[in-house]
PDB file of N, CA and C in Angstrom:
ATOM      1  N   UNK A   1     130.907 101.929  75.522  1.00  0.00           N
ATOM      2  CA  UNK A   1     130.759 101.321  76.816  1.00  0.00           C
ATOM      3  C   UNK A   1     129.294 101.414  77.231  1.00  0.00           C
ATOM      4  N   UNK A   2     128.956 100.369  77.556  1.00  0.00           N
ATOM      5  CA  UNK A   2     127.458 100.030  77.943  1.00  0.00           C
ATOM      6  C   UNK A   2     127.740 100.452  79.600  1.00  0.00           C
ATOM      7  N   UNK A   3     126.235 101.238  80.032  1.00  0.00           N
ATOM      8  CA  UNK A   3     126.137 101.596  81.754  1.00  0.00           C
ATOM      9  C   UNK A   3     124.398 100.821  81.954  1.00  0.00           C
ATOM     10  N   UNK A   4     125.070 100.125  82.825  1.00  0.00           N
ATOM     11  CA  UNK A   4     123.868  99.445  83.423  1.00  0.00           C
ATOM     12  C   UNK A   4     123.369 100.036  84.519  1.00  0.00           C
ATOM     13  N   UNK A   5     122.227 100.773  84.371  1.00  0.00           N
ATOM     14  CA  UNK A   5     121.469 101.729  85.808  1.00  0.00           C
ATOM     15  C   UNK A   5     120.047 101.196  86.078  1.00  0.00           C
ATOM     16  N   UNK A   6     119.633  99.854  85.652  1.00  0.00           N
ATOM     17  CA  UNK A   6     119.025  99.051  86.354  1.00  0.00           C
ATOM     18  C   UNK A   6     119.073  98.828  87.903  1.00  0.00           C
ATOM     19  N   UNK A   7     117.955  98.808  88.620  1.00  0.00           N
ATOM     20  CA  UNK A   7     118.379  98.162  90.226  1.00  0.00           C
ATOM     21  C   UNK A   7     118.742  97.100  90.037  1.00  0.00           C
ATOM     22  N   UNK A   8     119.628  96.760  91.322  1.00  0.00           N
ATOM     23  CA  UNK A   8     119.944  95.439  91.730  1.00  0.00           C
ATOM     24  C   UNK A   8     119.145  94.931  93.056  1.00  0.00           C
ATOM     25  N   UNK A   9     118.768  93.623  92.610  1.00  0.00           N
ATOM     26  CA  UNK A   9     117.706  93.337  93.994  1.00  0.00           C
ATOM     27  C   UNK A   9     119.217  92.243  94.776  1.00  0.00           C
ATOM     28  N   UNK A  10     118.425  92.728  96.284  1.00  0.00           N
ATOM     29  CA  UNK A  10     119.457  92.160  97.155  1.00  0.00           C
ATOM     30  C   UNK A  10     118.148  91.581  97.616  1.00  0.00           C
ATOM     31  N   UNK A  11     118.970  90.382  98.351  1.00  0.00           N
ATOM     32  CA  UNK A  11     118.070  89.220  99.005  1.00  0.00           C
ATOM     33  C   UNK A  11     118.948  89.135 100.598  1.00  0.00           C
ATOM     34  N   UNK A  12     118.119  89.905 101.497  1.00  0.00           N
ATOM     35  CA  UNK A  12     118.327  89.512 102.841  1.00  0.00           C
ATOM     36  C   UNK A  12     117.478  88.465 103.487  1.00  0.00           C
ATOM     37  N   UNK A  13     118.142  87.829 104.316  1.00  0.00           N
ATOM     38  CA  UNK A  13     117.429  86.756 105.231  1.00  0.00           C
ATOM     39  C   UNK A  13     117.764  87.379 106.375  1.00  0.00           C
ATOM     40  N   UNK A  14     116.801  87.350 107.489  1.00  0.00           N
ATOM     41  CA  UNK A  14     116.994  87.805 109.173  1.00  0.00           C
ATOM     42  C   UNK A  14     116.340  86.353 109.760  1.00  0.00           C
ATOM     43  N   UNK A  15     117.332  86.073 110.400  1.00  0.00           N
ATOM     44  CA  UNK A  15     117.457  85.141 111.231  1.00  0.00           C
ATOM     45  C   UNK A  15     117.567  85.786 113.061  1.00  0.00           C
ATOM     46  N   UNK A  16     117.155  84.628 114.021  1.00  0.00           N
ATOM     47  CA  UNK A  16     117.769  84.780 115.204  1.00  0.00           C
ATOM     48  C   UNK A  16     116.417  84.266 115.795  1.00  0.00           C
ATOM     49  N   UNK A  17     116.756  84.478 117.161  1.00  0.00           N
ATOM     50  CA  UNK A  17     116.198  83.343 118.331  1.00  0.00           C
ATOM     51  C   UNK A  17     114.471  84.448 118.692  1.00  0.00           C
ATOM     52  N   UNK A  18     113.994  83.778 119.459  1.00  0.00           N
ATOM     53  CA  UNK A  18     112.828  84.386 119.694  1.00  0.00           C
ATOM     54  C   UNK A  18     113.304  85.377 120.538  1.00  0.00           C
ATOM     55  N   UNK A  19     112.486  86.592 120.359  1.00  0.00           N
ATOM     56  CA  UNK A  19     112.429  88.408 120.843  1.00  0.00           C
ATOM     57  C   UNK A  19     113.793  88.644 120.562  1.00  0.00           C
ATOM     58  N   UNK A  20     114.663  88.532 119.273  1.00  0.00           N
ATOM     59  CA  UNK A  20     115.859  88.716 119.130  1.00  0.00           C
ATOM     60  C   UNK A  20     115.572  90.108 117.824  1.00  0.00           C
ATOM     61  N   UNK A  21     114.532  90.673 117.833  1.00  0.00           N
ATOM     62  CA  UNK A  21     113.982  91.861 116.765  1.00  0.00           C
ATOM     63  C   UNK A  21     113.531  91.763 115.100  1.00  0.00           C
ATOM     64  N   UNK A  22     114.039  90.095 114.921  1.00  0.00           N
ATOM     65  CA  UNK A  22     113.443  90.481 113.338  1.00  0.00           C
ATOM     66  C   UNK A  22     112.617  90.684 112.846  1.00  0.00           C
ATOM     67  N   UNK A  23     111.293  90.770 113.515  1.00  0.00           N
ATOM     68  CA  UNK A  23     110.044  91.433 113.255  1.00  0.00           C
ATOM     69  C   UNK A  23     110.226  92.798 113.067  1.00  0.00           C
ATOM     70  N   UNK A  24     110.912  93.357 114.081  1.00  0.00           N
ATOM     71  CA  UNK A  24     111.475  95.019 114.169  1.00  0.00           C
ATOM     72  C   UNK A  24     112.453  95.207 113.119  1.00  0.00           C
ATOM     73  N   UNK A  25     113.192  94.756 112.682  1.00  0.00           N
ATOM     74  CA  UNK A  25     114.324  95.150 111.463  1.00  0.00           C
ATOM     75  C   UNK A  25     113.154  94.756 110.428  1.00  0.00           C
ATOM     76  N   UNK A  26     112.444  93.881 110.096  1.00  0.00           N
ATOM     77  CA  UNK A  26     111.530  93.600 108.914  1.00  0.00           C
ATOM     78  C   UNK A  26     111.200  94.802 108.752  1.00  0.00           C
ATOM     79  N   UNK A  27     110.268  95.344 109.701  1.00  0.00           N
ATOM     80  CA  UNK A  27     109.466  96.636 109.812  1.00  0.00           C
ATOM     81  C   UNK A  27     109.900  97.836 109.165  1.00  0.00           C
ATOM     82  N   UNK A  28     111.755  97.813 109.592  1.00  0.00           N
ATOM     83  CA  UNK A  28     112.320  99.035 109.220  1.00  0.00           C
ATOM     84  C   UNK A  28     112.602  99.147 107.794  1.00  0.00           C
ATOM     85  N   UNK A  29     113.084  97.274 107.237  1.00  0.00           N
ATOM     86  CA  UNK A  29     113.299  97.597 105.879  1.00  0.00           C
ATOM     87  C   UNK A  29     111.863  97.508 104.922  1.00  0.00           C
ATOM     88  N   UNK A  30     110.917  97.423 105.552  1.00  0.00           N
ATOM     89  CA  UNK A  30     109.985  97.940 105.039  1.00  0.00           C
ATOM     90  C   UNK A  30     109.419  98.995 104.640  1.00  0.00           C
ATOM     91  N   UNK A  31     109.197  99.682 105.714  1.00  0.00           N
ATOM     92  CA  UNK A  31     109.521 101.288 105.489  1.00  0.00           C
ATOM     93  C   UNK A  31     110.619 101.853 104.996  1.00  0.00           C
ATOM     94  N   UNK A  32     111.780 101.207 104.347  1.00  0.00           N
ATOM     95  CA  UNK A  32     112.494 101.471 103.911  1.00  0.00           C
ATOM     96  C   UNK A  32     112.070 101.408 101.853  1.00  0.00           C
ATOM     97  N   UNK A  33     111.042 100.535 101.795  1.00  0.00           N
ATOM     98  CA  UNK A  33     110.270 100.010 100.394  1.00  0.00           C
ATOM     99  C   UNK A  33     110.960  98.764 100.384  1.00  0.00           C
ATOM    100  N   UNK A  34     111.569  97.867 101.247  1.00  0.00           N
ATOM    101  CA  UNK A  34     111.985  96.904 100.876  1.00  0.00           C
ATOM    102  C   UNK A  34     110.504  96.013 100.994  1.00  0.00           C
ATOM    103  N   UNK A  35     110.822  94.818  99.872  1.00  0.00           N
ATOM    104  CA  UNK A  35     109.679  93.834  99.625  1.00  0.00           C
ATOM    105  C   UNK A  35     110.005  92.944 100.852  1.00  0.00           C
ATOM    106  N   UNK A  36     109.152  92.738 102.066  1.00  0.00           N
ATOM    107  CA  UNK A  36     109.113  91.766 102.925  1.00  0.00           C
ATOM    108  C   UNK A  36     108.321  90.478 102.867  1.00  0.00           C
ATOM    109  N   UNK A  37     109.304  89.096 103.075  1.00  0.00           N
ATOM    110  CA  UNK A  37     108.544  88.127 102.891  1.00  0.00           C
ATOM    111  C   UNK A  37     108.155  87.466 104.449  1.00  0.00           C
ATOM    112  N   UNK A  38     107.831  87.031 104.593  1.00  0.00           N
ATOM    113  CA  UNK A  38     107.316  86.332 106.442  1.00  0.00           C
ATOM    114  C   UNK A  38     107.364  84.948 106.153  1.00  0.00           C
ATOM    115  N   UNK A  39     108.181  84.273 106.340  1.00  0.00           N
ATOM    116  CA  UNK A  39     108.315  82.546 105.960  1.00  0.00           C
ATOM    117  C   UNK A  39     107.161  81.976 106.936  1.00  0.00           C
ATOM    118  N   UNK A  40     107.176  82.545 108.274  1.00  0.00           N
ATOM    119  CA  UNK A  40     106.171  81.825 109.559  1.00  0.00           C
ATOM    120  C   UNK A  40     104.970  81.954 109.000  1.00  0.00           C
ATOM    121  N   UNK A  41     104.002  83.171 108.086  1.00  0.00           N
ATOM    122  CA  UNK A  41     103.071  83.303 107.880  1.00  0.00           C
ATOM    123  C   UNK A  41     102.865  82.496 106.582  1.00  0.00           C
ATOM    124  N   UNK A  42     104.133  81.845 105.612  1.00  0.00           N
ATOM    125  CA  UNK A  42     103.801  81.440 104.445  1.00  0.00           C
ATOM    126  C   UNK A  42     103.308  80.081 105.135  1.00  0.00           C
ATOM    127  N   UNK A  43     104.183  79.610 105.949  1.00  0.00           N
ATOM    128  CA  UNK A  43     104.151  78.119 106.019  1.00  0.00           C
ATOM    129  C   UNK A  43     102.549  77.973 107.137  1.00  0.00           C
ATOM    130  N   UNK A  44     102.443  79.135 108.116  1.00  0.00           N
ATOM    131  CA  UNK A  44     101.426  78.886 108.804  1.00  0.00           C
ATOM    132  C   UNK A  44     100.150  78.593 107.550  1.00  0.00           C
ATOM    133  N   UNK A  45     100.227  79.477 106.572  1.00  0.00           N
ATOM    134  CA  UNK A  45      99.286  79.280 105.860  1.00  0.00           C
ATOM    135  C   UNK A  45      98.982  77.921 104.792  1.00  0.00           C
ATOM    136  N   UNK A  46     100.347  77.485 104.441  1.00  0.00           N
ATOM    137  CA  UNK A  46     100.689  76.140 103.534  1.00  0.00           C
ATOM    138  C   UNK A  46     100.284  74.613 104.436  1.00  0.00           C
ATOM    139  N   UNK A  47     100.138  75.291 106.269  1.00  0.00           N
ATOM    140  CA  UNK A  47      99.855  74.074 106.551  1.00  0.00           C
ATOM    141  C   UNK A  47      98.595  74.106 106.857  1.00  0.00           C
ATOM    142  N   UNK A  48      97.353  74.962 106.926  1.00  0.00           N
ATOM    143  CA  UNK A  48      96.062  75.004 107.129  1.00  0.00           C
ATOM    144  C   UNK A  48      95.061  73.402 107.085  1.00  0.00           C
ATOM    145  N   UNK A  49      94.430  73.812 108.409  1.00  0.00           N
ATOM    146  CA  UNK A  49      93.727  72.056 108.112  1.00  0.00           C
ATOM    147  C   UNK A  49      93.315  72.016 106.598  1.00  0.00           C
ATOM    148  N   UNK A  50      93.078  71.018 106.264  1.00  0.00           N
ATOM    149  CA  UNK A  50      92.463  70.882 104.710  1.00  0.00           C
ATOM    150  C   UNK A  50      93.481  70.812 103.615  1.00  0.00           C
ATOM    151  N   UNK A  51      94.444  71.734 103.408  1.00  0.00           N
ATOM    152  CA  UNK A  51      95.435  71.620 102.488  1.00  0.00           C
ATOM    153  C   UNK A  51      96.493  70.250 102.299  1.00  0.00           C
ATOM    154  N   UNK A  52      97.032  70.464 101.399  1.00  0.00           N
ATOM    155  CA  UNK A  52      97.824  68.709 101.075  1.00  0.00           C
ATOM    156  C   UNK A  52      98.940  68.905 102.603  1.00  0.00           C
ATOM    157  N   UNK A  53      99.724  69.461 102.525  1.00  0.00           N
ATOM    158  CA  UNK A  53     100.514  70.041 103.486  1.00  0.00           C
ATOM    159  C   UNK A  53      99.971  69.369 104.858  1.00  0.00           C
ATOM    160  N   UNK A  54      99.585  69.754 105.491  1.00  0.00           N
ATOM    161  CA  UNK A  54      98.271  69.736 106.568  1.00  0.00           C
ATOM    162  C   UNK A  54      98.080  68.072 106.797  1.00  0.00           C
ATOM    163  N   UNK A  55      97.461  67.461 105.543  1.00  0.00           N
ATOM    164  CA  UNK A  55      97.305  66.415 105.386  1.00  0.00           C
ATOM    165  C   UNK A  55      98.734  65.467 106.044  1.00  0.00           C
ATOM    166  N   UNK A  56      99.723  65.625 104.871  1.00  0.00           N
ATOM    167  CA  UNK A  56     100.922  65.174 104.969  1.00  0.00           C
ATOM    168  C   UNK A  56     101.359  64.945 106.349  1.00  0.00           C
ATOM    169  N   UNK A  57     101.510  66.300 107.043  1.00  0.00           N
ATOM    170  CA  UNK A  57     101.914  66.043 108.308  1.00  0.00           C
ATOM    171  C   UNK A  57     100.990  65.381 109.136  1.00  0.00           C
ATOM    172  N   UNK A  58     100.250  65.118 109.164  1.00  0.00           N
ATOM    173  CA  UNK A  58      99.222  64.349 110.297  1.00  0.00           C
ATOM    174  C   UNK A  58      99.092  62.570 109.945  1.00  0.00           C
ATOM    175  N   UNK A  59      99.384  62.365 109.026  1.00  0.00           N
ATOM    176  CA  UNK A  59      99.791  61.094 108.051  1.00  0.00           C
ATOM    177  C   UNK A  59     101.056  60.757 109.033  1.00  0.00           C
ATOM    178  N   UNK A  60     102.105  61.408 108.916  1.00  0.00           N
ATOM    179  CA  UNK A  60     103.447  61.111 109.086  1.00  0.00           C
ATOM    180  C   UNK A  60     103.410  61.310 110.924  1.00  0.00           C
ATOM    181  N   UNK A  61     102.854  62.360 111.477  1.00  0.00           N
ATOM    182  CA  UNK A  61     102.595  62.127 113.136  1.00  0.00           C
ATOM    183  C   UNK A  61     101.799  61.784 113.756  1.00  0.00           C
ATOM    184  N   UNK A  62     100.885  61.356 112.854  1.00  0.00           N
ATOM    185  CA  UNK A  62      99.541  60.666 113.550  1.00  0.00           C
ATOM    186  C   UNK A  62      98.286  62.083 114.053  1.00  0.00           C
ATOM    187  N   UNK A  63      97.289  61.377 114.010  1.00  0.00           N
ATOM    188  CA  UNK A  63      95.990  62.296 114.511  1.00  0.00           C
ATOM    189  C   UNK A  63      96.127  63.348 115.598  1.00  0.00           C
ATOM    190  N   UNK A  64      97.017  62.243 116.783  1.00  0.00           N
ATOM    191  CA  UNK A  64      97.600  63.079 117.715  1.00  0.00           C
ATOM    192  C   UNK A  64      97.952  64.674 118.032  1.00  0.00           C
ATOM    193  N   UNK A  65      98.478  64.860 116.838  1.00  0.00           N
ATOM    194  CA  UNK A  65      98.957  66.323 116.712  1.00  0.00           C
ATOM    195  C   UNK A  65      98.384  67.151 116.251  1.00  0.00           C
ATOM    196  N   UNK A  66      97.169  66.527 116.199  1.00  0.00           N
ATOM    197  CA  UNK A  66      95.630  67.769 115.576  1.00  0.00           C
ATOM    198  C   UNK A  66      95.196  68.242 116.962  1.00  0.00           C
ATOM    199  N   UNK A  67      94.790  69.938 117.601  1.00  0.00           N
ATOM    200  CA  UNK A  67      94.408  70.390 118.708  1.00  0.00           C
ATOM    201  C   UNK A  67      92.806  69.876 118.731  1.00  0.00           C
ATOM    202  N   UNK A  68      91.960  70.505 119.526  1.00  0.00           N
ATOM    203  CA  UNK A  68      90.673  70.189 119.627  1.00  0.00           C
ATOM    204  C   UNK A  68      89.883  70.828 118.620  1.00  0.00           C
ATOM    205  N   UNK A  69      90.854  72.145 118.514  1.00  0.00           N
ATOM    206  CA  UNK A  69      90.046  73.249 117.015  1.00  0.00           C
ATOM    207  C   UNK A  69      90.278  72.596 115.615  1.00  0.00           C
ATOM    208  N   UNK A  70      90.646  71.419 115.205  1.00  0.00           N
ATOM    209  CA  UNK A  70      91.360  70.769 114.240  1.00  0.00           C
ATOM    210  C   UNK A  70      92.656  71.367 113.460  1.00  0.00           C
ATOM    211  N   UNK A  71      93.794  72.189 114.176  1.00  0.00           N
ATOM    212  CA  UNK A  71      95.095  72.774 113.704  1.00  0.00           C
ATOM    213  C   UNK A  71      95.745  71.914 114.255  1.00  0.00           C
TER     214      UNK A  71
END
């Protein structure tokens, strides 16, 4: 009989509404050694002026939706 004592990776998602804590539960399973991902910071970063991303959306909503700082 084969024993498998490899970890198993679990994949949590935290969801919920704004000031609803998932910044605060992130935190904890962090300090817990869990690997935390931040989707708001991936995508804030995927849409940076200049990038294709970035591009795309301003194509599809017009100039309009660029601020005065060009974001």
């Amino acid at each position: 009989m084969l024993i498998d004592l490899a970890p198993k990776m679990i994949v949590v998602g935290l969801t919920g509404g704004f000031g609803s804590g998932k910044s605060t539960v992130a935190g904890m399973l962090r300090e817990l050694g869990a690997r935390v991902i931040d989707a708001d910071k991936v995508a804030h970063q995927l849409y940076q002026p200049g990038t294709p991303a970035f591009d795309e959306v301003v194509r599809a909503f017009g100039r309009e939706i660029v601020g005065e700082n060009g974001r």
